[in-house]
Protein backbone atom coordinates (compact mmCIF):
# COMPACT_ATOMS: atom_id res chain seq x y z
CA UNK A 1 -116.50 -96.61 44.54
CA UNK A 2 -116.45 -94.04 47.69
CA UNK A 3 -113.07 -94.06 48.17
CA UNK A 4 -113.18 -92.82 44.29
CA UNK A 5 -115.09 -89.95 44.80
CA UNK A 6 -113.56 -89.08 47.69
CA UNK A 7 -110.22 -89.09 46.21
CA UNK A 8 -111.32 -87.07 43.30
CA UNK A 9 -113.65 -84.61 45.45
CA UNK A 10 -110.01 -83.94 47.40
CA UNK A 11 -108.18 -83.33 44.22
CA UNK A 12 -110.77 -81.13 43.01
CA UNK A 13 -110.61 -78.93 46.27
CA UNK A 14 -106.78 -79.07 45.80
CA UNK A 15 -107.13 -77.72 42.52
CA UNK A 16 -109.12 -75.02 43.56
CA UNK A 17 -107.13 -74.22 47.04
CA UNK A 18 -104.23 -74.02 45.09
CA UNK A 19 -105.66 -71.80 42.09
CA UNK A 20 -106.68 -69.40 44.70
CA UNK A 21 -103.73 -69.07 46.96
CA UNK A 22 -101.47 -68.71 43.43
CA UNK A 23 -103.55 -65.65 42.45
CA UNK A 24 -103.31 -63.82 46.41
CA UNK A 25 -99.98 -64.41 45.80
CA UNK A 26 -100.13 -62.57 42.30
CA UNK A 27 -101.82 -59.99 44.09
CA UNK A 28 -99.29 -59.85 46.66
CA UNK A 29 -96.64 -59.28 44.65
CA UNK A 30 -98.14 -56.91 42.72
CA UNK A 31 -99.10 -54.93 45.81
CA UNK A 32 -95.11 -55.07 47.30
CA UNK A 33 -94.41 -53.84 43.87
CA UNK A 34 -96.07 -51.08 44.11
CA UNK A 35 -95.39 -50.23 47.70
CA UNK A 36 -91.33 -50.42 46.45
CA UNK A 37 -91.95 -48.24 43.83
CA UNK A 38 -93.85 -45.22 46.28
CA UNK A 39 -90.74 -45.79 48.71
CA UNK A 40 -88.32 -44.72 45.73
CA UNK A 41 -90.57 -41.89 44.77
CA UNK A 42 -90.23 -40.74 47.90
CA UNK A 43 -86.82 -41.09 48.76
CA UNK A 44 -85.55 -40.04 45.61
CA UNK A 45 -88.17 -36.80 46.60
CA UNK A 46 -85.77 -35.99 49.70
CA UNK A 47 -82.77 -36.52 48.17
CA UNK A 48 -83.82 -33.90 45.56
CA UNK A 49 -85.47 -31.67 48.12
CA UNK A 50 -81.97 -32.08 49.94
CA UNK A 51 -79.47 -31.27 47.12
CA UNK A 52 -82.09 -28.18 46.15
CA UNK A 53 -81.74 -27.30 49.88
CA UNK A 54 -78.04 -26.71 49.98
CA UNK A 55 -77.96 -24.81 46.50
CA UNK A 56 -79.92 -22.17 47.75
């Protein structure tokens, strides 16, 4: 009967280990998603403020 509730004491920390490593890794990705999207701002930014540059 020990080795029962050991077993299912392990699977429940499992479970709950690998709930919360799936949702930092939600988070992550959310996080690189919005770091990608600030580099493009800003790159497309100085490839405007380049083009504008040579116009005048």
């Amino acid at each position: 009967m020990r080795g029962l509730g050991r077993l299912l004491l392990a699977v429940l920390v499992g479970i709950v280990v690998l709930w919360i490593a799936l949702k930092l890794f939600i988070g992550a990705l959310k996080l690189v998603g919005v770091l990608i999207a600030v580099a493009a701002m800003v790159a497309v930014y100085f490839i405007a403020e380049k083009a504008i540059g040579k116009g005048r």
